[in-house]
C-alpha atoms as a PDB file:
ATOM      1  CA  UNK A   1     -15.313  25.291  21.003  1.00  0.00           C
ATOM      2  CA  UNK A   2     -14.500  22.146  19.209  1.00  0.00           C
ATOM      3  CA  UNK A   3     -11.619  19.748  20.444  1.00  0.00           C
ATOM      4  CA  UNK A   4      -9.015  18.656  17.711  1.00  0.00           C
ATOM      5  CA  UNK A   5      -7.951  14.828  16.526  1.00  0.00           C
ATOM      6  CA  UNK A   6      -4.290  14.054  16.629  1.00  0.00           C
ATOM      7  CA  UNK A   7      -3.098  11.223  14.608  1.00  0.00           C
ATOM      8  CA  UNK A   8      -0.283  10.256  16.807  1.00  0.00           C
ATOM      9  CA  UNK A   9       2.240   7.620  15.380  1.00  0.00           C
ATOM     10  CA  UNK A  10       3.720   5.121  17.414  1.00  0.00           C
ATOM     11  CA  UNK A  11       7.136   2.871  17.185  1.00  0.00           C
ATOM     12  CA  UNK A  12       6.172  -0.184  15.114  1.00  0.00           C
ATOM     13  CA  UNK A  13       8.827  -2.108  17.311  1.00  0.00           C
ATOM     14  CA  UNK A  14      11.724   0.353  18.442  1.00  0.00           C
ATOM     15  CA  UNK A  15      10.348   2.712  21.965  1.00  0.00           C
ATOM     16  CA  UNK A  16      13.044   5.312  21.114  1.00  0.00           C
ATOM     17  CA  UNK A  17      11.186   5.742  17.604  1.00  0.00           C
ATOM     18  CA  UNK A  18       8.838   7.960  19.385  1.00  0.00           C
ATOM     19  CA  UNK A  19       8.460  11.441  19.114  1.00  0.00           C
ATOM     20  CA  UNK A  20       8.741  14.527  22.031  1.00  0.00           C
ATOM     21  CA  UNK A  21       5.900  15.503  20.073  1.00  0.00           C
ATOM     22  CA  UNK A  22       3.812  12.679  20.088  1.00  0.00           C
ATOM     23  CA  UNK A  23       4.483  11.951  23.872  1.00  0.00           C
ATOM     24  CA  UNK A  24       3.284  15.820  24.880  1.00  0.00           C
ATOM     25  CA  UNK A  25       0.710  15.198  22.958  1.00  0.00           C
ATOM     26  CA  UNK A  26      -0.534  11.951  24.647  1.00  0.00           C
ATOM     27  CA  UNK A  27       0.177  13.595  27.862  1.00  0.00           C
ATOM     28  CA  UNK A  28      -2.155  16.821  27.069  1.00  0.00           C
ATOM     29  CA  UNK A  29      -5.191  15.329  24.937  1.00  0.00           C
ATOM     30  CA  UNK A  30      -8.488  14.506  27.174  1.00  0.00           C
ATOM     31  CA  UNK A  31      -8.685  11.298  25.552  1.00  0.00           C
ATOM     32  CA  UNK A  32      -6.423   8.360  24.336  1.00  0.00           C
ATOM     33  CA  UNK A  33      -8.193   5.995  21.426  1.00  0.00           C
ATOM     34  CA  UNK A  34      -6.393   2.832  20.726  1.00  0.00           C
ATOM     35  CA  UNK A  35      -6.678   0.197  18.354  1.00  0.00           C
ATOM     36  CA  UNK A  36      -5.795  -2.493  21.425  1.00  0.00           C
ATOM     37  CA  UNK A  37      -6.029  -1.042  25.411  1.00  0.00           C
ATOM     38  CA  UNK A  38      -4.130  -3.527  26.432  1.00  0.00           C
ATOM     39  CA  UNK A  39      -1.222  -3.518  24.014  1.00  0.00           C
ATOM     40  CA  UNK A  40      -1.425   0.474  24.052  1.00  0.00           C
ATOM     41  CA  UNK A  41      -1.400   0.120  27.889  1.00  0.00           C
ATOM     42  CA  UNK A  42       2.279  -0.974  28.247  1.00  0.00           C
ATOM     43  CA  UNK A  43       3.601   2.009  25.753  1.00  0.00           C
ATOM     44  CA  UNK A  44       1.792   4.598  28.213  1.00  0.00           C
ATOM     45  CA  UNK A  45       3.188   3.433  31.068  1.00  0.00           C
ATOM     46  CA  UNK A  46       6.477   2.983  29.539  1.00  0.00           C
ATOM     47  CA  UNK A  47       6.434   7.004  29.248  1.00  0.00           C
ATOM     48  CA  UNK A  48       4.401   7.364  32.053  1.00  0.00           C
ATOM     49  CA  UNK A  49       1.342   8.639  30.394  1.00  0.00           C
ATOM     50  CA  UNK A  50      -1.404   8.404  32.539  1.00  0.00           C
ATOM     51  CA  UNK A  51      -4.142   9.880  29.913  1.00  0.00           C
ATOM     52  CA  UNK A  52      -7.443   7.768  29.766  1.00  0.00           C
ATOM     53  CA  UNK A  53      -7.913   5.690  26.813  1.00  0.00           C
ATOM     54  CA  UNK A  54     -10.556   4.167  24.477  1.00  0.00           C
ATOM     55  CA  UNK A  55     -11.186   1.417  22.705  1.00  0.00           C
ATOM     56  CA  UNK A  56     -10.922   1.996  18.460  1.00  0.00           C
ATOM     57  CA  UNK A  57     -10.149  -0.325  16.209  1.00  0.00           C
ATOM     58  CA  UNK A  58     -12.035  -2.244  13.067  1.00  0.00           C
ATOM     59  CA  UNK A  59     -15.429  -3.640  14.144  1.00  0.00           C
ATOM     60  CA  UNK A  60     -16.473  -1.000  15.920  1.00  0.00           C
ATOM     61  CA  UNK A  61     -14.940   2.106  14.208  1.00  0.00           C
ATOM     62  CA  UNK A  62     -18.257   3.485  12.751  1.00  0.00           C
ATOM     63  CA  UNK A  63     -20.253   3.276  15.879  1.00  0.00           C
ATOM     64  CA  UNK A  64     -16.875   4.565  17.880  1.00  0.00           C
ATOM     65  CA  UNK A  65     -16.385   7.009  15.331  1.00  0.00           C
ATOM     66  CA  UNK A  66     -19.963   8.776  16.151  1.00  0.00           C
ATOM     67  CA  UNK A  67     -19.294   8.411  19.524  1.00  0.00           C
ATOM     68  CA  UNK A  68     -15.650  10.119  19.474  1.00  0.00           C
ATOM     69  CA  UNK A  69     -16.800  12.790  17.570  1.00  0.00           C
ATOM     70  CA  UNK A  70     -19.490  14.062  19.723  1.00  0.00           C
ATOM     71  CA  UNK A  71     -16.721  14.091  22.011  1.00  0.00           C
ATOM     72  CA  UNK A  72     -14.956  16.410  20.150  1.00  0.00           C
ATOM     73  CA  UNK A  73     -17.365  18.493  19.345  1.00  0.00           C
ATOM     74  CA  UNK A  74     -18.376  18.898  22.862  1.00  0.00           C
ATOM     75  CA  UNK A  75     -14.411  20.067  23.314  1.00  0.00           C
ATOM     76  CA  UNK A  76     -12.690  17.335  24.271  1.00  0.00           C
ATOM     77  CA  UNK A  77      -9.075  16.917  22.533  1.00  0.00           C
ATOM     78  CA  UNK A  78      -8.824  13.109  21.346  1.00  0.00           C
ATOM     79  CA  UNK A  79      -5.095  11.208  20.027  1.00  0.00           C
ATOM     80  CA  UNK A  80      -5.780   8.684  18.170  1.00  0.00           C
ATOM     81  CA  UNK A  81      -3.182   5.942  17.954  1.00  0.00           C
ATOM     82  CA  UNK A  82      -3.142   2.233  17.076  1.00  0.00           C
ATOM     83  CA  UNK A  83      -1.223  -1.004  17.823  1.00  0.00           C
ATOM     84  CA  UNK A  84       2.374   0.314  15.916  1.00  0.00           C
ATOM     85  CA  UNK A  85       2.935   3.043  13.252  1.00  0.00           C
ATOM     86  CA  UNK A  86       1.163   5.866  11.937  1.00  0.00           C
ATOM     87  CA  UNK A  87      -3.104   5.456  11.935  1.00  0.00           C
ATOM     88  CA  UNK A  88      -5.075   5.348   9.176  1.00  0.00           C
ATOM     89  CA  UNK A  89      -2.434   3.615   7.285  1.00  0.00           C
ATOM     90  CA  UNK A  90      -4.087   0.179   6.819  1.00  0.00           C
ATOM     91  CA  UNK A  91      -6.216   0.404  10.271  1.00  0.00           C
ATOM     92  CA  UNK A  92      -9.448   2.105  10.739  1.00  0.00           C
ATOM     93  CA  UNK A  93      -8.243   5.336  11.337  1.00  0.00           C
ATOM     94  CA  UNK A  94      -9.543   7.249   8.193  1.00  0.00           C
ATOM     95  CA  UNK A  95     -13.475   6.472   9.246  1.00  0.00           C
ATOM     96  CA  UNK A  96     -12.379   8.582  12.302  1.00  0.00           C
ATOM     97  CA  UNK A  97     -11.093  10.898  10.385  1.00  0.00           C
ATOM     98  CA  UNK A  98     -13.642  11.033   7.751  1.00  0.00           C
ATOM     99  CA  UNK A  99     -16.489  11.750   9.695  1.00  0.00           C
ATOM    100  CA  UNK A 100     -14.322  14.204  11.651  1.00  0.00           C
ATOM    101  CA  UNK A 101     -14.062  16.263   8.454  1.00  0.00           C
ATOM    102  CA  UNK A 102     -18.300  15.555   7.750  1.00  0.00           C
ATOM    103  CA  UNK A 103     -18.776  17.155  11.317  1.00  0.00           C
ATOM    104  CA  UNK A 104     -16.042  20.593  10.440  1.00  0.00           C
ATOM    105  CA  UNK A 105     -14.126  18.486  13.394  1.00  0.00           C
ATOM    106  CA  UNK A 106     -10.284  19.642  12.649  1.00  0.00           C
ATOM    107  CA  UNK A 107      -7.622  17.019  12.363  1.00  0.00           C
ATOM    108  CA  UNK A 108      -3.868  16.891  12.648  1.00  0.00           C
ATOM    109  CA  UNK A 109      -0.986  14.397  12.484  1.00  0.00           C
ATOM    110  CA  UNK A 110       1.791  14.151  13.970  1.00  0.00           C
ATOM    111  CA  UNK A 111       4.593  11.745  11.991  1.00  0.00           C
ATOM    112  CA  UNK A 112       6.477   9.423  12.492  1.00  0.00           C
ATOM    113  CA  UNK A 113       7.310   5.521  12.449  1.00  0.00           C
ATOM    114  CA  UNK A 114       5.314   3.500   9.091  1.00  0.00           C
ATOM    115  CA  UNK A 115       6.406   0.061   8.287  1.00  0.00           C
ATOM    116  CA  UNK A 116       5.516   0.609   4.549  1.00  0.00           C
ATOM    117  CA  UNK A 117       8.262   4.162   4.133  1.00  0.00           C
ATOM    118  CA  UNK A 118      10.491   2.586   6.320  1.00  0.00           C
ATOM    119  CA  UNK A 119      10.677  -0.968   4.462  1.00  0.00           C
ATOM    120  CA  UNK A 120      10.614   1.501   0.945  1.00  0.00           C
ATOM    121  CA  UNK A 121      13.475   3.173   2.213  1.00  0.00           C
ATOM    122  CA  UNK A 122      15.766   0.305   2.864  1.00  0.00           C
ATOM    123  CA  UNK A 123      14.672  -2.075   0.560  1.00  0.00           C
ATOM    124  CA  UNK A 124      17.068  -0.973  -2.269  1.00  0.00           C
ATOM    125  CA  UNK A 125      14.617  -0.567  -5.166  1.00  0.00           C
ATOM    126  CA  UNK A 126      12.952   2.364  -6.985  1.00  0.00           C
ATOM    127  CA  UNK A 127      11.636   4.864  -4.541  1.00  0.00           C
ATOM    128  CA  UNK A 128      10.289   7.834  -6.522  1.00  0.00           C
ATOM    129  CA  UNK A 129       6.892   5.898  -7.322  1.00  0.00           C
ATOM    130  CA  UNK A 130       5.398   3.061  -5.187  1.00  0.00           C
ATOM    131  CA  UNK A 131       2.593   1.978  -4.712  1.00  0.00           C
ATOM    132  CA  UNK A 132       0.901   0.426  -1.227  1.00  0.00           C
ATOM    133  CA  UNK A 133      -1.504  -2.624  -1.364  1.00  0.00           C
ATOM    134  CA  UNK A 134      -1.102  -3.306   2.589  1.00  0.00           C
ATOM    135  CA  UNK A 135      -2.731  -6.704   2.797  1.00  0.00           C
ATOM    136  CA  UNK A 136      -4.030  -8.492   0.390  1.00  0.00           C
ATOM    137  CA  UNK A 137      -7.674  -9.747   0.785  1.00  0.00           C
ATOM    138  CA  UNK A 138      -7.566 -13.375   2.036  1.00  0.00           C
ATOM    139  CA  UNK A 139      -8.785 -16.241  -0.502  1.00  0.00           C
ATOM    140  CA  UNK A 140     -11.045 -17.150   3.091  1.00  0.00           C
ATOM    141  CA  UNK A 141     -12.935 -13.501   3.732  1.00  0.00           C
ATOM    142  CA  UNK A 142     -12.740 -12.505  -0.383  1.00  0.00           C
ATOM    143  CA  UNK A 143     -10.824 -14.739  -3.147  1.00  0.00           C
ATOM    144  CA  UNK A 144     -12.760 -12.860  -5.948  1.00  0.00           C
ATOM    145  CA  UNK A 145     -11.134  -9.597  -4.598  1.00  0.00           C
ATOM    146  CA  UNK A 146      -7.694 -11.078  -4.116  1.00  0.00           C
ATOM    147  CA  UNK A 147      -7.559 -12.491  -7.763  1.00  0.00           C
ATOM    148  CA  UNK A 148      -9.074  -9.260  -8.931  1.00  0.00           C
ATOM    149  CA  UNK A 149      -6.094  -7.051  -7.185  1.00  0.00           C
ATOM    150  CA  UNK A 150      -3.382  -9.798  -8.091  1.00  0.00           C
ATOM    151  CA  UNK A 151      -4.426  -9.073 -11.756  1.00  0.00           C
ATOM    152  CA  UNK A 152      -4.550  -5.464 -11.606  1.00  0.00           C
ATOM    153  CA  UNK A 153      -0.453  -5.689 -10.205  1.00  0.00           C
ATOM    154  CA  UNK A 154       0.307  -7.704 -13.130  1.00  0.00           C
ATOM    155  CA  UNK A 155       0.829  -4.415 -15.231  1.00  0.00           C
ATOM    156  CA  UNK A 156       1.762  -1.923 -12.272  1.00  0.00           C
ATOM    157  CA  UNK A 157       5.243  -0.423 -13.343  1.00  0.00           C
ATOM    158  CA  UNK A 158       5.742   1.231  -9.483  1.00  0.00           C
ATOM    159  CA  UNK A 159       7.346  -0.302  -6.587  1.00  0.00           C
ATOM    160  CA  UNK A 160       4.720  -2.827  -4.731  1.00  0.00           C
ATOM    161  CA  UNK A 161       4.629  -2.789  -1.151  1.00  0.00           C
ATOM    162  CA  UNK A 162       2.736  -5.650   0.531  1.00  0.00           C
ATOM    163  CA  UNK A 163       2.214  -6.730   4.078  1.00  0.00           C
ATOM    164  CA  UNK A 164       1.928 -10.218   5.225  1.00  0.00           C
ATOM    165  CA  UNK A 165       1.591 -12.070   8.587  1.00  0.00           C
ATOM    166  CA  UNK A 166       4.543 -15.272   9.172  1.00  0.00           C
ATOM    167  CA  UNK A 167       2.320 -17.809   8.341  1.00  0.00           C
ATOM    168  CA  UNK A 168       0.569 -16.832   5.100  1.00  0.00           C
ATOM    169  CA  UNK A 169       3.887 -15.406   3.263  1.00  0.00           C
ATOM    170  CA  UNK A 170       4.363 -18.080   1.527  1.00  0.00           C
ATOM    171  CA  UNK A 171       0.796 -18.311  -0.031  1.00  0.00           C
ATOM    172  CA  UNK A 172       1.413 -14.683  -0.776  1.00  0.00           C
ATOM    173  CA  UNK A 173       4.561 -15.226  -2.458  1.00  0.00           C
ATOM    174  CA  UNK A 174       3.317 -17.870  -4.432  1.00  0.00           C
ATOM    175  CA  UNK A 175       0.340 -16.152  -5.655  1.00  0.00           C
ATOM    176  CA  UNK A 176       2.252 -12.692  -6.483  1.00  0.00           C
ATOM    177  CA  UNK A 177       5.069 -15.264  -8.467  1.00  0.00           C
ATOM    178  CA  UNK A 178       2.230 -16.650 -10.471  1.00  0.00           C
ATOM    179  CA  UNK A 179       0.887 -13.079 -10.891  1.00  0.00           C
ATOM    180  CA  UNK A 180       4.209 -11.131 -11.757  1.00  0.00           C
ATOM    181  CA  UNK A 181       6.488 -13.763 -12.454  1.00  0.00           C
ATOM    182  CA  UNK A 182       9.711 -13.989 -11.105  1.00  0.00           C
ATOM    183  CA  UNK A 183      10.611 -10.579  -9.976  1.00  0.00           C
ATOM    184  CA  UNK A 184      13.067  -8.839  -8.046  1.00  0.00           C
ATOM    185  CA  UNK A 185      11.840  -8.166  -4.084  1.00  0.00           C
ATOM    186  CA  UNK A 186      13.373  -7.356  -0.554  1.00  0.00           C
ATOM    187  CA  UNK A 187      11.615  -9.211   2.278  1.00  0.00           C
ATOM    188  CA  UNK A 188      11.653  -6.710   5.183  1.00  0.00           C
ATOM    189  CA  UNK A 189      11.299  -8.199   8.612  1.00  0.00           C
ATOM    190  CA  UNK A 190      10.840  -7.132  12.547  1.00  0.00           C
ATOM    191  CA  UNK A 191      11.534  -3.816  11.558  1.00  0.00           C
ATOM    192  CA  UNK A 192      13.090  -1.363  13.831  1.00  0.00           C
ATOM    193  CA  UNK A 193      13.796  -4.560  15.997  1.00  0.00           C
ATOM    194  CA  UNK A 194      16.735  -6.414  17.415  1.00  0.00           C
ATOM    195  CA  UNK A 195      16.359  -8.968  14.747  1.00  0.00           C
ATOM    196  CA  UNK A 196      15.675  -6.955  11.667  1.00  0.00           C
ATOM    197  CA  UNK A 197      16.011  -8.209   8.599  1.00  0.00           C
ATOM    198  CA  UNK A 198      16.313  -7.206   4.494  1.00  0.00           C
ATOM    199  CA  UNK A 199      16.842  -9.266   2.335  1.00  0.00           C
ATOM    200  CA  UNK A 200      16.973  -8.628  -1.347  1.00  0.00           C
ATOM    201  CA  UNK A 201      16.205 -11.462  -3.658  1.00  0.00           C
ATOM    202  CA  UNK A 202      13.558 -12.824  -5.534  1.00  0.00           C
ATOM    203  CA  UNK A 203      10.040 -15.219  -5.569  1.00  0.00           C
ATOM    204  CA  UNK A 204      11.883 -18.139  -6.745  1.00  0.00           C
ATOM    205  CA  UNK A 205      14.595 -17.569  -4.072  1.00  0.00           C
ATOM    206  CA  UNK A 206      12.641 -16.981  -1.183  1.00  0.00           C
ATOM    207  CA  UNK A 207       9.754 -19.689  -2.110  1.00  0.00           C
ATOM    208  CA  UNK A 208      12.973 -22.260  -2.179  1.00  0.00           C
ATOM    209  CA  UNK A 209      14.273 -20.830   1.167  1.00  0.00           C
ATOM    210  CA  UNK A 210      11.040 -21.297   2.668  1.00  0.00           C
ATOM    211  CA  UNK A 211      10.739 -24.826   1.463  1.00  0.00           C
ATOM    212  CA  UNK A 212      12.342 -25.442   4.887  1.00  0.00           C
ATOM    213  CA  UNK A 213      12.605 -23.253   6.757  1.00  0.00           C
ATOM    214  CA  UNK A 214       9.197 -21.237   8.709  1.00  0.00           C
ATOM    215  CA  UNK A 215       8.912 -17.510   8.271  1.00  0.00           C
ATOM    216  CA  UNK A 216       8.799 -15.766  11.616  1.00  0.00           C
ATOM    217  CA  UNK A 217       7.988 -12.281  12.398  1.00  0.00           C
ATOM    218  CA  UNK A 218       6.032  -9.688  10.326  1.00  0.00           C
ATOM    219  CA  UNK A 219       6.700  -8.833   6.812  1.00  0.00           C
ATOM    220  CA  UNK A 220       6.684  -6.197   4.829  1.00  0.00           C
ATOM    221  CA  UNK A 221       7.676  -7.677   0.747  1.00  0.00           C
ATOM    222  CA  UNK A 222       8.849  -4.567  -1.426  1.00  0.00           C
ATOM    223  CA  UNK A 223       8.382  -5.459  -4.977  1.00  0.00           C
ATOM    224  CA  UNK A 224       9.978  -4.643  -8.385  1.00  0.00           C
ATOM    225  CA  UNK A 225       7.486  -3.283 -10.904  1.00  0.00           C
ATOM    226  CA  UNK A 226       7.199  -4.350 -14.366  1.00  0.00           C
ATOM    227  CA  UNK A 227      10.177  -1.809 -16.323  1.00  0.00           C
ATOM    228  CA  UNK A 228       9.090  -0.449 -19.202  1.00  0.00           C
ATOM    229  CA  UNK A 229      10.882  -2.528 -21.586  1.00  0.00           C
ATOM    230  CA  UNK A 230       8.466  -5.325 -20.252  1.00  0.00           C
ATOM    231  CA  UNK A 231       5.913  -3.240 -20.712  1.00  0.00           C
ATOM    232  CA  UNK A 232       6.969  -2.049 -23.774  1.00  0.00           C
ATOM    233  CA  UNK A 233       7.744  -5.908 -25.024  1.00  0.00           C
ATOM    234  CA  UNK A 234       4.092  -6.607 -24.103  1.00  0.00           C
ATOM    235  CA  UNK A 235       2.716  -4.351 -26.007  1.00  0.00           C
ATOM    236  CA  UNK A 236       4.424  -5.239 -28.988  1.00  0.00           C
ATOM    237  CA  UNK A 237       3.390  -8.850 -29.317  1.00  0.00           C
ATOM    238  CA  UNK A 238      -0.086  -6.940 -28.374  1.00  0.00           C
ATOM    239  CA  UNK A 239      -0.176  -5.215 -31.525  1.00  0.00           C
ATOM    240  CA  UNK A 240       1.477  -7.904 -33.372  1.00  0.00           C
ATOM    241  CA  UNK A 241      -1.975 -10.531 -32.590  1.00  0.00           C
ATOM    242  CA  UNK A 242      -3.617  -7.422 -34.695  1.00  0.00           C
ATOM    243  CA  UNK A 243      -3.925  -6.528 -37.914  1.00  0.00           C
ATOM    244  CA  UNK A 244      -2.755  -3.104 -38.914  1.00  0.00           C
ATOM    245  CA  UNK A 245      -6.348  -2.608 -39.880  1.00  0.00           C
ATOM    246  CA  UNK A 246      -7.413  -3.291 -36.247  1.00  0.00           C
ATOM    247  CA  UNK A 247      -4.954  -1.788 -34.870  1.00  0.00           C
ATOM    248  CA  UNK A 248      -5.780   1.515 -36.469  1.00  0.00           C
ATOM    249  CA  UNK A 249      -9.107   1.119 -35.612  1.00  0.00           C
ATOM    250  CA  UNK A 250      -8.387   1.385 -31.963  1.00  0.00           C
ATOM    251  CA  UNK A 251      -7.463   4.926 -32.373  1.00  0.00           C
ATOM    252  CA  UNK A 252      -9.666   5.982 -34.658  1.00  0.00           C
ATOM    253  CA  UNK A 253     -12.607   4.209 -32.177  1.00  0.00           C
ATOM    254  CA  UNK A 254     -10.854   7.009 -29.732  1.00  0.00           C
ATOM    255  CA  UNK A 255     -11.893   9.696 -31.932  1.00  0.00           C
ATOM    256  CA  UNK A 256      -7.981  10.110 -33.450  1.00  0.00           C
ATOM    257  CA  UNK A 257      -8.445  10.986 -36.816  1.00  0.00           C
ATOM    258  CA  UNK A 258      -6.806   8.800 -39.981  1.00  0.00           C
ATOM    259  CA  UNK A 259      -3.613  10.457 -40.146  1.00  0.00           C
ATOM    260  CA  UNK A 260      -2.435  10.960 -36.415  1.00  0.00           C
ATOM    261  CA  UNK A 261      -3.398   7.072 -35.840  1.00  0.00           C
ATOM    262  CA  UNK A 262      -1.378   6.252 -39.017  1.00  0.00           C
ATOM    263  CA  UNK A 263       1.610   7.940 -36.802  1.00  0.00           C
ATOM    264  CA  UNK A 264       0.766   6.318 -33.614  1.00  0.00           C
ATOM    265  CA  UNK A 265       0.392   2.553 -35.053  1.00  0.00           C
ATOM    266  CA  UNK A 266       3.777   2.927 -37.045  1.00  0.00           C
ATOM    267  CA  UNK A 267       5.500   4.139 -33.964  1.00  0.00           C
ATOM    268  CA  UNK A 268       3.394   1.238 -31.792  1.00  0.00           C
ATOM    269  CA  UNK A 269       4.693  -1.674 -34.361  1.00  0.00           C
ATOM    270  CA  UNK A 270       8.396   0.036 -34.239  1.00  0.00           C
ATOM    271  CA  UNK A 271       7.939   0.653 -38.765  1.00  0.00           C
ATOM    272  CA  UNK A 272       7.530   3.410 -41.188  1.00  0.00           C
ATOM    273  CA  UNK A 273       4.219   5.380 -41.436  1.00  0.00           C
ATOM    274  CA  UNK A 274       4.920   4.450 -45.252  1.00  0.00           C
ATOM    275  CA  UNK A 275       4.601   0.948 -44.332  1.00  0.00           C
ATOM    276  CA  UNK A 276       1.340   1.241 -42.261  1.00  0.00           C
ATOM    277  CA  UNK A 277      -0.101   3.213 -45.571  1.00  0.00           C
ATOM    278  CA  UNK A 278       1.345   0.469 -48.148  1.00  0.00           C
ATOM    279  CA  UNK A 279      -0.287  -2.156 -45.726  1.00  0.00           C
ATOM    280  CA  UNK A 280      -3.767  -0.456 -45.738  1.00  0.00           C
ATOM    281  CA  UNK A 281      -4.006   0.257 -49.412  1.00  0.00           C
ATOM    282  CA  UNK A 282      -3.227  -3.818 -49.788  1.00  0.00           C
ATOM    283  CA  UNK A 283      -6.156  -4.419 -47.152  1.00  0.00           C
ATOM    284  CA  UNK A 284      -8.915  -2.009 -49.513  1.00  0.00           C
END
């Protein structure tokens, strides 16, 4: 009989974040995978935990991945948990647990502590629809790919939650300022720790306070989408560039027929469908 995969979350700072579940859990399972033995090392003996562990984490998580899931298919019961929060949430987590599904392997998980809910939660802006871009790729490994995901945010009307190590924020901030402009953002740092920090503001403020002063600590930056009247306003001077000629013919392109896009680009341009006709009759 098959073992099971437990995605066991782990305090991202905080020991008494943990869960009775999660430590029962750690205690019972055959097999501990970590993203880091050695930083794992110190939470299991914290609880006493005396389960064996494995190394898991990002260049070897295909290979290990094969490997740990032979395991459980020969029975053994693996947790799988990584440096601080919930796995599989930017880590390499969901290769384990994607070939676990390929191989009919069944997987669980057990919540608890994520920096990206818990900075959401606290950060004082719009929670019902976010977003998560975790880190951005570095101009170094993949500046195509940054540039490319920076653009794609530009129109993003959810809440943006980004992480970012102490000394690239400011980059980061710079490059989202120049992408979104200067929007509304709480910086969330050392969460669940003594020094915790969240503070609302926005990319001009917090470039200008880090001007001189260093960033410390990891970040998590919660970020403001574009509101609809923004969106809205962009779309106006959009349609505005065209003529009403043009503009019709990008719903009619769509397969709209003449008298629904006559509705759509008066309502589009804020006039009368009366004015959209009197316009095309000029343009014949």
């Amino acid at each position: 009989m098959a073992g099971k995969l437990y995605l066991c979350a782990t305090p991202i700072g905080n020991l008494e974040d943990i869960t009775y579940r999660v430590l029962r859990t750690l205690g019972e399972v055959d097999l501990i995978a970590a993203e880091d033995t050695r930083h794992s090392i110190k939470l299991l003996n914290h609880f006493q935990i005396k389960t064996p562990m494995t190394s898991y984490h990002e260049y070897n998580k295909v290979e290990k991945a094969r490997y740990l899931v032979e395991k459980l298919l020969s029975g053994v019961n693996v947790a799988l948990i990584t440096d601080a929060g919930t796995p599989g949430i930017s880590d390499p987590g969901e290769e384990l647990v994607r070939q676990c599904y390929e191989a009919g392997v069944e997987v669980t998980s057990l919540p608890g502590p994520a920096a990206c809910i818990t900075a959401l939660t606290m950060s004082g802006l719009s929670t019902r629809r976010f977003c998560f871009e975790a880190f951005l790729p570095s101009e170094k490994g993949d500046k195509k790919e940054r540039l490319r995901i920076l653009e794609e945010l530009k129109g993003e009307t959810r809440t943006i939650i980004v992480y970012e190590a102490p000394h690239h924020l400011v980059k980061t901030l710079k490059d989202l300022r120049e992408a979104l402009g200067n929007r509304r953002l709480t910086l969330c740092r050392e969460l669940t720790k003594r020094y915790e920090t969240a503070w609302q503001t926005t990319f001009d403020e917090a470039l200008a306070a880090y001007e001189t002063e260093e960033p410390k600590g990891e970040w998590v930056l919660v970020i403001e989408g574009k509101s609809p009247e923004e969106l809205r306003r962009e779309e106006m001077r959009s349609w505005e560039e065209m003529s009403i000629e043009e503009h019709m013919a990008v719903y009619e392109d769509q397969g709209v027929d003449r008298k629904e896009a006559m509705k759509r680009v008066a309502k589009d341009r804020g006039i009368s469908k009366r004015e959209v006709y009197q316009a095309l009759l000029q343009d014949e």
